[in-house]
Protein backbone atom coordinates (compact mmCIF):
# COMPACT_ATOMS: atom_id res chain seq x y z
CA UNK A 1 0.00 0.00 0.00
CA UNK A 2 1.47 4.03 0.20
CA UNK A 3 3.46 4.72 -2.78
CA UNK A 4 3.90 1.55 -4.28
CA UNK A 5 0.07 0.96 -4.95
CA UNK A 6 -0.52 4.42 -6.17
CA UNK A 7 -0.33 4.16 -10.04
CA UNK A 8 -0.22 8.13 -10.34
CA UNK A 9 3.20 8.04 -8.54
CA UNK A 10 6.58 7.61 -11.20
CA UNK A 11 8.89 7.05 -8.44
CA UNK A 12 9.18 4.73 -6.19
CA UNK A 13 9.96 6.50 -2.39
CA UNK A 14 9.10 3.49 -0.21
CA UNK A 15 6.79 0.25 0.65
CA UNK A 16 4.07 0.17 3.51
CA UNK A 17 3.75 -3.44 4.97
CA UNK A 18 0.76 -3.76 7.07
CA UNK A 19 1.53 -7.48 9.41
CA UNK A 20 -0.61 -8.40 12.07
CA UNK A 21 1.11 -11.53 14.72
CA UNK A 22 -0.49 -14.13 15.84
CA UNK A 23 1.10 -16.66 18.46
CA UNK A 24 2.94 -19.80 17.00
CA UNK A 25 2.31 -22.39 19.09
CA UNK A 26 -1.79 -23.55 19.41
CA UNK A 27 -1.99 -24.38 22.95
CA UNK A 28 -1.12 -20.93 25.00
CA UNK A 29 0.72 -22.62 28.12
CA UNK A 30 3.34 -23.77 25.88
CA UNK A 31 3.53 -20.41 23.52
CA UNK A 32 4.19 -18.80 27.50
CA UNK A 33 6.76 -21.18 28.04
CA UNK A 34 8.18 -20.55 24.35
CA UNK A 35 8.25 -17.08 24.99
CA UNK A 36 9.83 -17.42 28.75
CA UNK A 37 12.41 -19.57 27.53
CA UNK A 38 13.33 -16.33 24.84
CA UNK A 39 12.97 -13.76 27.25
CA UNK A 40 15.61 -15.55 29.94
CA UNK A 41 17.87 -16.20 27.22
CA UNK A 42 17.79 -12.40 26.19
CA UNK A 43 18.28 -11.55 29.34
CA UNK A 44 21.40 -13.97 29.82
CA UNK A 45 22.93 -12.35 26.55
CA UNK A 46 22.12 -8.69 28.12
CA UNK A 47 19.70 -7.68 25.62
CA UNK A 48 17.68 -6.32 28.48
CA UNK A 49 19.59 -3.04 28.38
CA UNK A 50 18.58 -2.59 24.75
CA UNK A 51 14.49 -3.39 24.63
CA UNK A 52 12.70 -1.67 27.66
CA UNK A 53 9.60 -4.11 27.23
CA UNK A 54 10.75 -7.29 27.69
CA UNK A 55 7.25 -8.18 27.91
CA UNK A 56 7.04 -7.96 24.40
CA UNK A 57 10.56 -9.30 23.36
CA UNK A 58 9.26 -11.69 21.32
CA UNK A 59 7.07 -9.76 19.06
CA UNK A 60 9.97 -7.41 18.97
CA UNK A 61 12.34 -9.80 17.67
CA UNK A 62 9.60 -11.05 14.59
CA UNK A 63 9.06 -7.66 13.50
CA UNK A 64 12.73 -7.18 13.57
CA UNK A 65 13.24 -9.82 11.45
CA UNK A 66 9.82 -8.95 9.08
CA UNK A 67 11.89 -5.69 8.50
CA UNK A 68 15.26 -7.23 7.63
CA UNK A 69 17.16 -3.94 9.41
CA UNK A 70 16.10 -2.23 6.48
CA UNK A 71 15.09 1.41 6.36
CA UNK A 72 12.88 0.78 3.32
CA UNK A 73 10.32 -1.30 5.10
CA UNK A 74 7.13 0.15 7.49
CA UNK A 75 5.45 -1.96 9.30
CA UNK A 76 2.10 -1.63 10.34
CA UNK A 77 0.13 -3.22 13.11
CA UNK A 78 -3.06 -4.05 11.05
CA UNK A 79 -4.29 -3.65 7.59
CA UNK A 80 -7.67 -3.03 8.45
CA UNK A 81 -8.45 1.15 8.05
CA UNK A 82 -6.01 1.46 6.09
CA UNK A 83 -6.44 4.45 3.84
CA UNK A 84 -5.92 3.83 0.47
CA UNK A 85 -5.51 1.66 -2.63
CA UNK A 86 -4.46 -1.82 -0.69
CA UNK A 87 -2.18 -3.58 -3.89
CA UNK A 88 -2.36 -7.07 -2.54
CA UNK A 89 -3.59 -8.78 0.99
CA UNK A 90 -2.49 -12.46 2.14
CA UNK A 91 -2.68 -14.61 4.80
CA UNK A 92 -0.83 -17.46 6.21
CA UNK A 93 -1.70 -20.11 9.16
CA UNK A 94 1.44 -20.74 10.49
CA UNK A 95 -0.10 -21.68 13.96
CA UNK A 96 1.47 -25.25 14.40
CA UNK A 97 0.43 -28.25 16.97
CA UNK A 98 2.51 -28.80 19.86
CA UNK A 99 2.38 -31.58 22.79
CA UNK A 100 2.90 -30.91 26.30
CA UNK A 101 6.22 -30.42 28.16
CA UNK A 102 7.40 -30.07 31.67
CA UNK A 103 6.34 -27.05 33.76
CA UNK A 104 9.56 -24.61 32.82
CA UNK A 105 11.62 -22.81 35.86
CA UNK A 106 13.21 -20.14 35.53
CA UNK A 107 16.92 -20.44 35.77
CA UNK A 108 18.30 -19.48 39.30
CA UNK A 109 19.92 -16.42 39.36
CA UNK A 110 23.13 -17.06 42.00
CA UNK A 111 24.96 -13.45 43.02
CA UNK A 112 28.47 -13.67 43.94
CA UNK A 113 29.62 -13.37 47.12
CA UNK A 114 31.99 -10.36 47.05
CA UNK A 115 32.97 -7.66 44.66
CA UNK A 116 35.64 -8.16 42.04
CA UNK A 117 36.30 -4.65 42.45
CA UNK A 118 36.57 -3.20 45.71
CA UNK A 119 37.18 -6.51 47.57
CA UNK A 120 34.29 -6.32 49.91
CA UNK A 121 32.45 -8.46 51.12
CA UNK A 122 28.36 -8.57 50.32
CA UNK A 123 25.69 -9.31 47.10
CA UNK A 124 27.50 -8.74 44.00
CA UNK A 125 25.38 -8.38 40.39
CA UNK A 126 27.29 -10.67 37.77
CA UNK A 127 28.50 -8.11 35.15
CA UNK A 128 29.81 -9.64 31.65
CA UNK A 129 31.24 -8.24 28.31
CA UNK A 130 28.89 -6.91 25.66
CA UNK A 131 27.75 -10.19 23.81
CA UNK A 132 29.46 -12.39 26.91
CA UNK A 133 26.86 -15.01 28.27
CA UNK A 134 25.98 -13.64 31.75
CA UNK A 135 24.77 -16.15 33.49
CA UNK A 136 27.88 -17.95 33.95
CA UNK A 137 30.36 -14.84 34.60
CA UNK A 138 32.74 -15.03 37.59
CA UNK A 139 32.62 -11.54 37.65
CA UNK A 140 30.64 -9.15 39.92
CA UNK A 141 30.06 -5.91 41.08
CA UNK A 142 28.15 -4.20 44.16
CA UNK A 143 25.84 -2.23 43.67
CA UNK A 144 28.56 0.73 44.53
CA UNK A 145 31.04 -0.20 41.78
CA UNK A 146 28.32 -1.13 39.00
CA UNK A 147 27.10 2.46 39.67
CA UNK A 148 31.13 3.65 39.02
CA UNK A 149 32.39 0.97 36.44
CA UNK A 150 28.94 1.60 33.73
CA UNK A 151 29.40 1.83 30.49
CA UNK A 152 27.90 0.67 27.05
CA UNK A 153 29.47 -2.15 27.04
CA UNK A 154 28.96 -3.60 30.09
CA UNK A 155 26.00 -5.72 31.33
CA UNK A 156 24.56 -6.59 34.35
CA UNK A 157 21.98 -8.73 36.25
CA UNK A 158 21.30 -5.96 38.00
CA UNK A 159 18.70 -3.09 37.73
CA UNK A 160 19.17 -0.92 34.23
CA UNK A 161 18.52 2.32 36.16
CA UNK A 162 21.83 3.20 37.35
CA UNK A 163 22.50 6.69 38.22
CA UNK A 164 26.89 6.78 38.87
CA UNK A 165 25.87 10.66 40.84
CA UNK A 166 25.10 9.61 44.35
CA UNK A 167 27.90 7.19 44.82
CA UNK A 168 30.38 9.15 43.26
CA UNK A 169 29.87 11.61 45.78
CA UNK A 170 29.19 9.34 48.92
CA UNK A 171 32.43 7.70 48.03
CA UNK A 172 34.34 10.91 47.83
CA UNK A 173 33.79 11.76 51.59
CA UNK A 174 33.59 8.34 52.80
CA UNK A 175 37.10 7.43 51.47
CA UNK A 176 38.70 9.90 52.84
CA UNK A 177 37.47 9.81 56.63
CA UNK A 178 37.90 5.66 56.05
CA UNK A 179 39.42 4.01 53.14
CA UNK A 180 38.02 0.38 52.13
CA UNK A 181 41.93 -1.46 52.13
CA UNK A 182 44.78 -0.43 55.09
CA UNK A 183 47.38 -0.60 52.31
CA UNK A 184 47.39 0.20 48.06
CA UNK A 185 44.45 2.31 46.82
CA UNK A 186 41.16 3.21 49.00
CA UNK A 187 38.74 2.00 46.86
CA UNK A 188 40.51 -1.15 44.54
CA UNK A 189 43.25 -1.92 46.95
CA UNK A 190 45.68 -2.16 44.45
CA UNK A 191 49.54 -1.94 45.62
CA UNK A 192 50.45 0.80 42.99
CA UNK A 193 48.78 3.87 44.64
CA UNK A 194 50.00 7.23 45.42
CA UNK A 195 48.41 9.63 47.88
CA UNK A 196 47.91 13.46 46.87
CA UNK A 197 45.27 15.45 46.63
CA UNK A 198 42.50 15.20 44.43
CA UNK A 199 40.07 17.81 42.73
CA UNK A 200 36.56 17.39 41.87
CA UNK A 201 35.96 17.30 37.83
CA UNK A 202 32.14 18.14 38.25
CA UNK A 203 32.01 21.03 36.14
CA UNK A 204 34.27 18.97 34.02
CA UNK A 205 37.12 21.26 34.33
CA UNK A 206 38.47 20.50 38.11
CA UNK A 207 37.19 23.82 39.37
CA UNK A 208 34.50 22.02 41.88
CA UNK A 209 32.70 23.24 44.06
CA UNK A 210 34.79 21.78 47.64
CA UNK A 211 38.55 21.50 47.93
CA UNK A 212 40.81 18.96 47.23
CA UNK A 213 40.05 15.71 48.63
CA UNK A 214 43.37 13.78 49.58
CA UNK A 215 43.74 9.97 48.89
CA UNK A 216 45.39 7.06 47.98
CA UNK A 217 44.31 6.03 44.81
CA UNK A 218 45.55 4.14 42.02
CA UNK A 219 45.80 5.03 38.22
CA UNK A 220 42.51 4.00 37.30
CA UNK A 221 40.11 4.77 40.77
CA UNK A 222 40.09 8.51 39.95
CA UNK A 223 38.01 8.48 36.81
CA UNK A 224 35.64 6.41 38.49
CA UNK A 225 35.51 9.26 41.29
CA UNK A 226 35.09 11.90 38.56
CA UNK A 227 38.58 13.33 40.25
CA UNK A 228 41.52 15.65 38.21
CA UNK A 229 45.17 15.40 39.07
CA UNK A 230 45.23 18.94 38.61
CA UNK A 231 42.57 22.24 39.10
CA UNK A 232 41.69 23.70 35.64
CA UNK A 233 41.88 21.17 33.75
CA UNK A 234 39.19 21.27 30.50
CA UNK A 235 36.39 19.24 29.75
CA UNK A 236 37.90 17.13 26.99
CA UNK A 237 40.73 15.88 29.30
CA UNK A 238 38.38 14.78 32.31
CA UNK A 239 36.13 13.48 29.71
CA UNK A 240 39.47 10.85 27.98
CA UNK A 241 39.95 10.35 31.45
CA UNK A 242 37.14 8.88 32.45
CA UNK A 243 36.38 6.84 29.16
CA UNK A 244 40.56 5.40 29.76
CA UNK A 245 39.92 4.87 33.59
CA UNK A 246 36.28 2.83 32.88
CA UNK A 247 38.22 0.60 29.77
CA UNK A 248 40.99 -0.24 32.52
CA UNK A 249 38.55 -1.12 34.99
CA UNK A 250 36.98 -3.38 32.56
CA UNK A 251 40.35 -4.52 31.62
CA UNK A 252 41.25 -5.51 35.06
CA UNK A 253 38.41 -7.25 36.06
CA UNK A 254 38.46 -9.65 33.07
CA UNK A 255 42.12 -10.43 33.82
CA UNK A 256 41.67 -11.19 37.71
CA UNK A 257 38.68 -13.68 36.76
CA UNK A 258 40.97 -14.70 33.60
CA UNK A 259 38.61 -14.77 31.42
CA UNK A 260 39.39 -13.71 27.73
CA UNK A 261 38.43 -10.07 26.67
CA UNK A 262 36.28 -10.15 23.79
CA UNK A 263 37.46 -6.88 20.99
CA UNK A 264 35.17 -4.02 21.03
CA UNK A 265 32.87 -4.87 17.90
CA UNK A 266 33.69 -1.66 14.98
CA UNK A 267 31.42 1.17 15.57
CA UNK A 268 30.26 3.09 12.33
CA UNK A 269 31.21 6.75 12.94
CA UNK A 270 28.56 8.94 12.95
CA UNK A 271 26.87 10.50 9.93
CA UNK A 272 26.98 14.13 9.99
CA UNK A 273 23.80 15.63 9.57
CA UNK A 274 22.63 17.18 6.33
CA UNK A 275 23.27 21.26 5.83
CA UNK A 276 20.20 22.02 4.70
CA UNK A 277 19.26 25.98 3.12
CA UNK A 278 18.47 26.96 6.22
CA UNK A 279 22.06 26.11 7.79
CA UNK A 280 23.41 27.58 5.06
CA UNK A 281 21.57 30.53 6.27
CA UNK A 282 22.33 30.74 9.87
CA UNK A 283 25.95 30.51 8.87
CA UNK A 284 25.57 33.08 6.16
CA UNK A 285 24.31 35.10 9.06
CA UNK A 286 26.89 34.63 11.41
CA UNK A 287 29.74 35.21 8.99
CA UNK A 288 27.61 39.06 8.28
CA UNK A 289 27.84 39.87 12.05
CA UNK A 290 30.99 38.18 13.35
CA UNK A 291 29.63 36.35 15.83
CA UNK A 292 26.13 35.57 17.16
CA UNK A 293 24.74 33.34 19.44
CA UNK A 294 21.08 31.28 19.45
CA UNK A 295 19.26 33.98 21.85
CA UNK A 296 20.19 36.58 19.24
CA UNK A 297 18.55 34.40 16.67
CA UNK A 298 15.92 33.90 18.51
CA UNK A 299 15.38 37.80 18.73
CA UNK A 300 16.32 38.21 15.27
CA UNK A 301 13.46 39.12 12.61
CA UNK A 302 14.04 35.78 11.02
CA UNK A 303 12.49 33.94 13.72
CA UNK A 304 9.29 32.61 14.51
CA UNK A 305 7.26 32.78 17.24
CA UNK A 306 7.75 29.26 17.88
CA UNK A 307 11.35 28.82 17.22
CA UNK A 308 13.27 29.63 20.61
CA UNK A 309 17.06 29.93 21.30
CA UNK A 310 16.82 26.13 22.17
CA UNK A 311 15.15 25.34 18.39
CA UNK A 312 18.79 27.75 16.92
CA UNK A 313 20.66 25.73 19.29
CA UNK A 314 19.91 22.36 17.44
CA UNK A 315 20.79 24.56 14.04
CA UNK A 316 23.88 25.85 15.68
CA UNK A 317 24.80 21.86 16.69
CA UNK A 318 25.03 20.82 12.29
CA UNK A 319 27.06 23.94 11.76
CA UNK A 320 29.44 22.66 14.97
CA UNK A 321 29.17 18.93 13.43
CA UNK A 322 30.58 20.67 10.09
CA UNK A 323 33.41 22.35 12.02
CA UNK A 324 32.16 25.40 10.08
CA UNK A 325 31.47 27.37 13.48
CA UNK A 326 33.63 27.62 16.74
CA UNK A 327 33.11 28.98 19.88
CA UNK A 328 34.29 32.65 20.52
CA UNK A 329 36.60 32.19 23.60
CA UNK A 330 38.79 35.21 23.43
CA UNK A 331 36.08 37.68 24.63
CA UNK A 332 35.90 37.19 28.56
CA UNK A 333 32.34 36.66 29.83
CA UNK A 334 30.65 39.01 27.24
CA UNK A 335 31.35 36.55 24.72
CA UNK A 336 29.27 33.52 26.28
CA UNK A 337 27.26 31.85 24.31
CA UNK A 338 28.95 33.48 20.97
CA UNK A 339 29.64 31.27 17.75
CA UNK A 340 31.58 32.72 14.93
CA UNK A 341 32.72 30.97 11.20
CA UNK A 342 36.10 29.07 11.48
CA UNK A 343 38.29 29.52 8.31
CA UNK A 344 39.81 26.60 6.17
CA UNK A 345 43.51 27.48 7.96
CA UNK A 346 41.71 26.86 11.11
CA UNK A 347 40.06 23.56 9.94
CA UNK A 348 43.15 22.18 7.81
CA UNK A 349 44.99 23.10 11.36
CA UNK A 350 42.35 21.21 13.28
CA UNK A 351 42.63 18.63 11.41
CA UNK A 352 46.00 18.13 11.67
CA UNK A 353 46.54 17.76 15.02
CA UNK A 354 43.78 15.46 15.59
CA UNK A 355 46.07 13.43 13.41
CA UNK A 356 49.15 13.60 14.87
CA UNK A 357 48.03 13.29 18.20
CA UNK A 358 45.27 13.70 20.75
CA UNK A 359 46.03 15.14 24.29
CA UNK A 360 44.45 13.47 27.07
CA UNK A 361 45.06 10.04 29.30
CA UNK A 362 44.60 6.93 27.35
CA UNK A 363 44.47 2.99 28.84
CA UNK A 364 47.16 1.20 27.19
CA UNK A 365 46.91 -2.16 28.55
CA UNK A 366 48.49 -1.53 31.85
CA UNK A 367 47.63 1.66 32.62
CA UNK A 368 46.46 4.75 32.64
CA UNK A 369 48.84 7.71 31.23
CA UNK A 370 48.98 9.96 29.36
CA UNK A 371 51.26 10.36 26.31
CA UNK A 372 53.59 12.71 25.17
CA UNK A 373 52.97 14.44 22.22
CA UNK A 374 55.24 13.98 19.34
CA UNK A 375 57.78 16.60 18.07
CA UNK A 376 56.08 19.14 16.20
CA UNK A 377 52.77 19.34 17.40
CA UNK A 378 53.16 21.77 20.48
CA UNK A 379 54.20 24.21 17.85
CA UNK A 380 51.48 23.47 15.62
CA UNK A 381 48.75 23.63 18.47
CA UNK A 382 50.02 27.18 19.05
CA UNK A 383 49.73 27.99 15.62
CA UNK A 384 46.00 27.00 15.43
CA UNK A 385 45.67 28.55 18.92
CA UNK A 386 46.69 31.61 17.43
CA UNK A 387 44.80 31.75 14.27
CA UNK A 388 41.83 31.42 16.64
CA UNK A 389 42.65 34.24 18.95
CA UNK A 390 42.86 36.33 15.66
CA UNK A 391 39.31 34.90 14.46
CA UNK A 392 37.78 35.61 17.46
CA UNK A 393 39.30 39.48 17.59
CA UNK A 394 38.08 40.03 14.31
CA UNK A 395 34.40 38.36 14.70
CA UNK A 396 34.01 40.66 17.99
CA UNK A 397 35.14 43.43 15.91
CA UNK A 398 32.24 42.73 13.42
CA UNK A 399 30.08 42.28 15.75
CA UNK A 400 29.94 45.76 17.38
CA UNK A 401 30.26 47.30 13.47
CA UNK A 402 27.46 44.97 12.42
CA UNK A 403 24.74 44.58 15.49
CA UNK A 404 22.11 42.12 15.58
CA UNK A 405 18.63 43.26 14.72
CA UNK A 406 16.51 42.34 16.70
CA UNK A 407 12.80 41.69 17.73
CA UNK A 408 11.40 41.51 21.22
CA UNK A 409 10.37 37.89 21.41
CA UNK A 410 9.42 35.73 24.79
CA UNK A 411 11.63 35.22 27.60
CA UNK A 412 13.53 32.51 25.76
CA UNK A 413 14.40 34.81 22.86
């Protein structure tokens, strides 16, 4: 139906399936037990994380495979209402006879007795690698450490809703007044620890709100705490940080339980969204004034009523995917929230360094460091540092030649 049963349309945009399920098995005990015995094994292989229904896990997986993984293909839950010219309808009775089988049980889920992480004694939640079969893991976390060590690919018996907040900042006090091991880190107890003092990274640039908290921790601990070596350090570097602390963790607890660490499966990168006329517009606009941000396009005559800073915001983000906009930084706080055109020195410079290198601690199978860069690139990092102090000069300067109309608009304009 759609398209493809219209004979006034030439091209062909898509096809409209309209499938309605029906349960396989005749006698509904065993289609429950069927469906049980799918659901548990899910769960086993950590699918849980990935369909919030389990309830309906099996029709999930049949209309998953109905669609192939294709993005050509709609399903529909019923054919009947359908507006339109219907091309063909069929029906199958694939319903089949079954005879009766023992009551089922669901497998017995066993917790561990202590964490693999901090050593302690209690319920642990089995965690496993992404893909790893759960059930029989010899690894587990409490619920403490699951809330530090999760990631994306890391699964757990445990509840999906884990929030990392509270115990990150539990931890931090209680750790100090009385760490978990006498000797090695506080938290992991491992020998290679070195006390000093710590800062908060939760405005992601060490400049917390407390001061320094002082313990013994190892190389990989700190991430998990959301901790900088060092006050002022930017958001990019506590971010690496983090991600290399959580992929030692992960490291480490595989090799204590010795079991094998399965390769991180290739992730596509991420399409960059289409620049569409309008983008092309925006960025038009900010190359005319210099440097605007999404309240002043918001204000601007251009906008709708219903288009706020937040709706510019989402335009600004494809002109920041494109690299064709930066962030004006060399204006003090009266250039917050200003975005101004980057120049193809400043990309080709950009692009460069990311690579040649990328500053920021990494997890190189030991531990966590962080490399020195490699001859050349300090300079070069000045260089585009530079070109971008001049950019931003020159946008400001453009900016108070060249002012932003403007309209008065609601409070978020």
């Amino acid at each position: 139906m759609g398209a493809y049963a219209d004979p006034a349309r030439e091209s062909l945009l898509h096809v409209d399936l309209a499938v309605e399920l029906r349960p396989r098995l005749d006698d509904p005990l065993e289609q429950r037990k069927a469906e049980q015995r799918l659901h548990d094994a899910a769960r086993d292989r950590g699918e849980r994380q990935r369909v919030l229904d389990m309830g309906g896990y099996g029709h999930w997986r049949t209309r998953l495979a109905l669609a192939g993984r294709s993005k050509v293909v709609r399903l529909f839950r019923s054919a009947q209402g359908v507006e339109g010219r219907v091309l063909f309808e069929e029906e199958r009775e694939l319903t089949v006879s079954t005879t009766a089988t023992v009551p089922y049980q669901r497998p017995v889920e066993v917790p561990l007795t202590s964490c693999s992480w901090c050593g302690r004694q209690g319920e642990a939640a089995r965690v496993a690698q992404r893909g790893a079969p759960l059930a029989s893991s010899p690894v587990g976390l409490c619920e403490q450490c699951l809330s530090l060590g999760w990631a994306d690919d890391l699964q757990s018996q445990g509840s999906a809703d884990v929030w990392p907040w509270g115990a990150v900042r539990r931890l931090r006090t209680s750790l100090a007044e009385e760490p978990m091991h006498s000797s090695g880190c506080a938290l992991c107890g491992r020998e290679d620890a070195v006390e000093q003092p710590w800062w908060p990274g939760d405005h992601r640039d060490g400049s917390g709100r407390g001061e320094p908290v002082v313990l013994r921790l190892c190389d990989v601990c700190p991430g998990l705490l959301e901790l900088a070596d060092a006050p002022g350090r930017d958001g990019m570097w506590c971010t690496r940080h983090e991600h290399a602390c959580m992929v030692g963790m992960r490291a480490l607890l595989w090799r204590r339980a010795g079991v094998e660490e399965v390769p991180p499966s290739a992730r596509k990168a991420r399409k960059r969204p289409r620049l569409t006329a309008l983008h092309r517009d925006v960025l038009a606009r900010v190359e005319d004034h210099g440097a605007l941000s999404a309240v002043d396009l918001a204000c601007a005559p251009i906008s709708q009523n219903h288009q706020d800073s937040r709706w510019w915001m989402v335009r600004l983000a494809h002109l920041f995917d494109h690299c064709l906009i930066a962030e004006v930084r060399d204006g003090g706080k009266e250039a917050r929230g200003l975005v101004r055109a980057t120049s193809n020195l400043e990309r080709d410079l950009a692009a460069q360094l990311d690579a040649l290198h990328q500053s920021g601690p990494v997890w190189d199978g030991e531990r966590v460091l962080e490399p020195a860069p490699p001859p050349g690139w300090t300079e070069l990092r000045d260089k585009a540092g530079q070109e971008a102090i001049r950019l931003d000069r020159k946008a400001l300067r453009r900016r108070a030649d060249h002012p932003v109309p403007q309209v008065d608009r609601g409070r978020w304009g």
